[in-house]
N, C-alpha and C. Protein backbone atom coordinates (compact mmCIF):
# COMPACT_ATOMS: atom_id res chain seq x y z
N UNK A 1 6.48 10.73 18.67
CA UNK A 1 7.05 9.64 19.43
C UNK A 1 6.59 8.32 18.83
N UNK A 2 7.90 7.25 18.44
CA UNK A 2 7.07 5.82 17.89
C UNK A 2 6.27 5.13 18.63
N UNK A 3 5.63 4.19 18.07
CA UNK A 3 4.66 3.70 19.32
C UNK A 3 5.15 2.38 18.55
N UNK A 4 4.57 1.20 20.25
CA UNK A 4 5.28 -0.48 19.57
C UNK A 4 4.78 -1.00 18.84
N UNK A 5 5.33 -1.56 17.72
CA UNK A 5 4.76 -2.42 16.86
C UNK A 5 3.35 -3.19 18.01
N UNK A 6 2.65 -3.56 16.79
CA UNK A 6 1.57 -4.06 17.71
C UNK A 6 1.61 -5.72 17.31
N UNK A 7 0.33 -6.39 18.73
CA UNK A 7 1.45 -7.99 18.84
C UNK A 7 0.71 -8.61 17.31
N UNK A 8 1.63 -9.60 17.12
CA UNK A 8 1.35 -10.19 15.91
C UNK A 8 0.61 -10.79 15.68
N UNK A 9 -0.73 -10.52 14.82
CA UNK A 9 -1.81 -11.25 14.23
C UNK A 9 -1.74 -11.71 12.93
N UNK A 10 -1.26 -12.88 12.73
CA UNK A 10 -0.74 -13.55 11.45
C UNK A 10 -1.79 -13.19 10.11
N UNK A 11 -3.14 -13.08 10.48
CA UNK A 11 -4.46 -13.23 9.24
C UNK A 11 -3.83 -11.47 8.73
N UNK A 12 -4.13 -10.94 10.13
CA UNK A 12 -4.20 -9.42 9.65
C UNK A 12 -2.78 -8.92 9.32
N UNK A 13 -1.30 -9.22 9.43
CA UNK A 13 -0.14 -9.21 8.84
C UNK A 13 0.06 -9.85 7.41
N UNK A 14 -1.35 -10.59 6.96
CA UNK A 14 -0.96 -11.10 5.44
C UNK A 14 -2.16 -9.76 5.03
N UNK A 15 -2.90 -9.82 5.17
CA UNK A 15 -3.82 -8.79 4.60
C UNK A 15 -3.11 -7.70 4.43
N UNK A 16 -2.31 -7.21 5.46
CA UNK A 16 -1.87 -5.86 5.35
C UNK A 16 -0.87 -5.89 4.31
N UNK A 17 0.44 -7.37 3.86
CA UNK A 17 1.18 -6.85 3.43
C UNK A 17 0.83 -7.34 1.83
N UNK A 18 -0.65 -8.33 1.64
CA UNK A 18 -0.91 -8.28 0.44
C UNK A 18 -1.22 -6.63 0.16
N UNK A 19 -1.87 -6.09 1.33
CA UNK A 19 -2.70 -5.01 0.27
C UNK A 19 -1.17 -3.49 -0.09
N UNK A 20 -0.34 -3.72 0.91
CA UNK A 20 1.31 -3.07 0.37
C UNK A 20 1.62 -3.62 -0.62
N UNK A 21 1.76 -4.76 -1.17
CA UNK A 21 2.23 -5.30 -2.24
C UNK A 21 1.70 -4.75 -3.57
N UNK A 22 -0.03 -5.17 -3.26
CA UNK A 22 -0.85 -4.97 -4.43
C UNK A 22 -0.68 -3.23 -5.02
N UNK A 23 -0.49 -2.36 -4.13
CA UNK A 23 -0.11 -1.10 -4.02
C UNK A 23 1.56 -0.48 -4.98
N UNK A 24 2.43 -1.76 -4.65
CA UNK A 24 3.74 -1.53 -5.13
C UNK A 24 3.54 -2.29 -6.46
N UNK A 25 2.62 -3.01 -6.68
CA UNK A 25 2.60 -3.43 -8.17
C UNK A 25 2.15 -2.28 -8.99
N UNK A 26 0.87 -2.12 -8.44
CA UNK A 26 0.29 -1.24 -9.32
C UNK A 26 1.23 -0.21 -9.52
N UNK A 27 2.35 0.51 -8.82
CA UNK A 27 2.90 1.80 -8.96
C UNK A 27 4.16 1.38 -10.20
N UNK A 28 4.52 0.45 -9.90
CA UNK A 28 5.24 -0.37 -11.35
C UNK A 28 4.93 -0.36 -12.74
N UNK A 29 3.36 -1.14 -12.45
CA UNK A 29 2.84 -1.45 -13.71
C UNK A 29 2.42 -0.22 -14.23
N UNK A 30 2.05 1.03 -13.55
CA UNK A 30 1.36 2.43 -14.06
C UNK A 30 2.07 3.57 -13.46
N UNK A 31 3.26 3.40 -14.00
CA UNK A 31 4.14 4.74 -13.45
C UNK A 31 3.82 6.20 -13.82
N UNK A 32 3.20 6.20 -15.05
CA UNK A 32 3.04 7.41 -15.51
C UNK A 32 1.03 7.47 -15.16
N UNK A 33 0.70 6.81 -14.93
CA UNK A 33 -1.27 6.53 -14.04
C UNK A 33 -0.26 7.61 -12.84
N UNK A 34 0.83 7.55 -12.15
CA UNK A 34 0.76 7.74 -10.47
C UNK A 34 0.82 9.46 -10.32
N UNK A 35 0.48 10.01 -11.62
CA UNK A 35 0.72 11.48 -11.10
C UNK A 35 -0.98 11.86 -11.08
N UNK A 36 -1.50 10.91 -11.18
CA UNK A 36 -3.06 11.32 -10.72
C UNK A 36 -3.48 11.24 -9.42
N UNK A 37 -2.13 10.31 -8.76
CA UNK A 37 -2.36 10.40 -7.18
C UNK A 37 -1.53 11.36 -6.61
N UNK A 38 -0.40 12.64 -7.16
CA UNK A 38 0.32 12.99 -6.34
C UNK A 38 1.70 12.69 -6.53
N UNK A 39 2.16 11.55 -7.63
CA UNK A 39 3.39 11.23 -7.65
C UNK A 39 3.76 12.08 -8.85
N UNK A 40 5.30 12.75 -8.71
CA UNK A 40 5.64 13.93 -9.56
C UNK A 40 6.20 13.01 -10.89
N UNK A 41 6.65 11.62 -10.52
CA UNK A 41 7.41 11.25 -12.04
C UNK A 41 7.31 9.55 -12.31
N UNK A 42 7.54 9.00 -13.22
CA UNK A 42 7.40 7.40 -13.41
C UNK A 42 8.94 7.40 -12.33
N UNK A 43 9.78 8.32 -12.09
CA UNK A 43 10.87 7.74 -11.17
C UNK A 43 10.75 7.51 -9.90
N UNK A 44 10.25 8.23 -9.19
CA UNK A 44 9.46 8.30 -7.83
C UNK A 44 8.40 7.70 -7.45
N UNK A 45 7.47 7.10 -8.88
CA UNK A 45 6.60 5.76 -8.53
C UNK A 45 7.23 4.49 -8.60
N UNK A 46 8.52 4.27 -9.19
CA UNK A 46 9.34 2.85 -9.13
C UNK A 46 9.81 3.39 -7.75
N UNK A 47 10.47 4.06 -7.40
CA UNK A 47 10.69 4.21 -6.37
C UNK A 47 9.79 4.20 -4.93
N UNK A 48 8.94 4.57 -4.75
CA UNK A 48 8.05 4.46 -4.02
C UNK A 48 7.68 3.21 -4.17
N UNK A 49 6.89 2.81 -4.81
CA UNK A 49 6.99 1.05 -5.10
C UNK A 49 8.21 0.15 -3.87
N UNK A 50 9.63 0.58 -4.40
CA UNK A 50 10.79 -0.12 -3.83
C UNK A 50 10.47 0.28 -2.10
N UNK A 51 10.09 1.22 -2.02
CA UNK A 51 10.01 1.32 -0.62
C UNK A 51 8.54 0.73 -0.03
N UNK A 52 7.59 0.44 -0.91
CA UNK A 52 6.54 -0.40 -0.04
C UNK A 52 6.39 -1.93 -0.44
N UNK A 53 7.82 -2.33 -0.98
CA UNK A 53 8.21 -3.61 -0.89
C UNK A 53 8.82 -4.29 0.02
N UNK A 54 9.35 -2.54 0.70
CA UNK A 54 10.30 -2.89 1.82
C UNK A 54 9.70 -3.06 3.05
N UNK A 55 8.48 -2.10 2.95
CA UNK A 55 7.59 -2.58 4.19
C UNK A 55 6.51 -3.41 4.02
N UNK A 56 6.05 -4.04 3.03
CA UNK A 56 5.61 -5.44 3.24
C UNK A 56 6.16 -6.91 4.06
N UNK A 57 7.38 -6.35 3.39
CA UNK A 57 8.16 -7.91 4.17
C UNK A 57 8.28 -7.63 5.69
N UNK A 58 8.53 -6.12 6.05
CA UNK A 58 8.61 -5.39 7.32
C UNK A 58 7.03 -5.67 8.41
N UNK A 59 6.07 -5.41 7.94
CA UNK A 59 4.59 -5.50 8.06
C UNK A 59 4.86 -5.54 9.92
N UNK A 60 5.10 -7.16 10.25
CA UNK A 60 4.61 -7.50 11.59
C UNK A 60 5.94 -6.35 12.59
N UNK A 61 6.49 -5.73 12.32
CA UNK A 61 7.72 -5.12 12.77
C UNK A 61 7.78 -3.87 12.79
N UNK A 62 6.75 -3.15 12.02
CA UNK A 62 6.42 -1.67 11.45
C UNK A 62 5.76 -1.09 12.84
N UNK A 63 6.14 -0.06 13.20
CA UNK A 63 6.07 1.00 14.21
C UNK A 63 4.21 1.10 13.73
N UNK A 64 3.12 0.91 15.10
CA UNK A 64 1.82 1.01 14.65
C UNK A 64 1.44 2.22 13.92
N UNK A 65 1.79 3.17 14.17
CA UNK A 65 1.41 5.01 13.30
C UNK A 65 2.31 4.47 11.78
N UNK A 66 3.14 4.26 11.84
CA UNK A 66 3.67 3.88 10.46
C UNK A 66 2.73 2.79 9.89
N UNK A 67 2.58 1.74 10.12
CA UNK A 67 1.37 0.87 9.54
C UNK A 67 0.38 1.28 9.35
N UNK A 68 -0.09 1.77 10.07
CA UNK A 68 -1.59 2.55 9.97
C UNK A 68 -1.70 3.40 8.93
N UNK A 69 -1.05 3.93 9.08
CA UNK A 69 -0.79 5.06 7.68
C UNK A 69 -0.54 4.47 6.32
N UNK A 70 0.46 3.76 6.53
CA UNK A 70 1.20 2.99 4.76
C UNK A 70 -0.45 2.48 4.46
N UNK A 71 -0.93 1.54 5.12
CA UNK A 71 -2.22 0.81 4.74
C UNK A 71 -3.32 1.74 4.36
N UNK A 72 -3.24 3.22 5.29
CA UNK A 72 -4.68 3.25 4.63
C UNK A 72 -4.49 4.49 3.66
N UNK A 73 -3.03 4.73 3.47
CA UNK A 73 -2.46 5.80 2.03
C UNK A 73 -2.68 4.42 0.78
N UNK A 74 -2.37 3.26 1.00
CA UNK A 74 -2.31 2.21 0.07
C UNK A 74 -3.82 1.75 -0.13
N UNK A 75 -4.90 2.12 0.17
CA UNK A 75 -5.87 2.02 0.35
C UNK A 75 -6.69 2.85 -0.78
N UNK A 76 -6.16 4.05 -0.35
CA UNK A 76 -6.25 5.50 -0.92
C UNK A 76 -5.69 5.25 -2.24
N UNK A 77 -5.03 4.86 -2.59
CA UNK A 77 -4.05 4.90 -3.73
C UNK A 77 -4.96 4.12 -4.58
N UNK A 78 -5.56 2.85 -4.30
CA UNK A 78 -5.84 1.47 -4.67
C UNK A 78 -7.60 2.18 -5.26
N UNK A 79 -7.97 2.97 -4.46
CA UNK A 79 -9.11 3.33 -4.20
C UNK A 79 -10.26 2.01 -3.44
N UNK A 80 -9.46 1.25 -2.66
CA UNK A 80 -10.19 0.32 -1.70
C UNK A 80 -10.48 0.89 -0.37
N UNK A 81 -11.56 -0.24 0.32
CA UNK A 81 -12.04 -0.13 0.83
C UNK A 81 -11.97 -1.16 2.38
N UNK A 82 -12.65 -1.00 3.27
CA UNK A 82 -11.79 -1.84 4.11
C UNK A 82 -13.13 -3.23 3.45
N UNK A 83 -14.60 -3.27 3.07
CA UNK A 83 -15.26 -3.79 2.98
C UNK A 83 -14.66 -4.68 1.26
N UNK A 84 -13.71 -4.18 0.48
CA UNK A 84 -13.47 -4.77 -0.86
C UNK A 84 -12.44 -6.05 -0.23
N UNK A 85 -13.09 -6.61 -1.64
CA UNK A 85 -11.99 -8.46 -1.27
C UNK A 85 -10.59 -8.20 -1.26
N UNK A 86 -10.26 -8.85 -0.07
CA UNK A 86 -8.17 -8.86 0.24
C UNK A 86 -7.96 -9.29 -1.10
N UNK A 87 -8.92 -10.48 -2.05
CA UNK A 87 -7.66 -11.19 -2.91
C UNK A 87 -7.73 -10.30 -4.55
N UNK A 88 -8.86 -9.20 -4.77
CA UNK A 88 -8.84 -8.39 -5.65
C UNK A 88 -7.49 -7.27 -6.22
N UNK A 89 -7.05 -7.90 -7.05
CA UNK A 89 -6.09 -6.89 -7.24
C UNK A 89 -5.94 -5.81 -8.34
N UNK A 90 -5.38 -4.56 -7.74
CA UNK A 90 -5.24 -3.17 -8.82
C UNK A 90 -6.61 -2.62 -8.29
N UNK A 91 -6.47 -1.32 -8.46
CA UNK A 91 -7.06 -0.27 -8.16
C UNK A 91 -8.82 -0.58 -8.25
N UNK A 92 -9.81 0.02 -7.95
CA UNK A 92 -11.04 -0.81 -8.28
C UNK A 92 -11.59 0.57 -9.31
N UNK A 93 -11.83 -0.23 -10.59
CA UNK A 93 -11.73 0.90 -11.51
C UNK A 93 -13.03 2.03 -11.06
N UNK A 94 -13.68 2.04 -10.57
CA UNK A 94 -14.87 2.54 -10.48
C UNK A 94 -15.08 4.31 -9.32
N UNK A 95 -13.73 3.66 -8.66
CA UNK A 95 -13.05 4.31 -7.82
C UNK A 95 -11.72 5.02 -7.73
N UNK A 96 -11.02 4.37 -8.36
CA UNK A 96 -9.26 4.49 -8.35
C UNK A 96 -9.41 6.20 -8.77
N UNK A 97 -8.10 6.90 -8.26
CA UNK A 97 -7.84 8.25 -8.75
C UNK A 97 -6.81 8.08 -10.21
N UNK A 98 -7.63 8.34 -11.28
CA UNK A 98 -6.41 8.83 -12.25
C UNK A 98 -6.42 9.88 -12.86
């Protein structure tokens, strides 16, 4: 069952949709890096990408179980942390899955 978007906190709606963004770059810039996370082809990481471009701009509007999830699979992906800097971008090499 969806649950309501939750009310809008402007700081934490940029955080969330930098860290979607930073997520859809990286799957761009390293299409053939994304089968170390699970992705079967460089087609399905442009693609996937296109779809967490779509929910960045979406962010304050996103069903809460759907947000919750995109952020902390994009998290996962990034190999961040909730304690790593919002403005750091790409995977943190030390961590990242490749």
């Amino acid at each position: 069952m969806p649950t309501d978007p939750e009310p809008q906190q402007p700081d934490r709606d940029n955080a969330d949709r930098a860290l979607i963004r930073r997520a859809a770059t990286w799957l761009r810039d390293n299409p053939d890096q994304a089968a170390g996370i699970g992705i079967a082809n460089p087609t399905d990481a442009r693609a996937l990408a296109a779809v967490l471009d779509i929910l960045a701009v979406e962010v304050p509007h996103l069903d809460a179980d759907l947000r919750r999830q995109t952020v902390q699979n994009c998290r996962d992906m990034l190999g961040e942390t909730l304690i790593r800097s919002a403005g750091a971008a790409g995977p943190d090499p030390t961590t990242a899955r490749m």
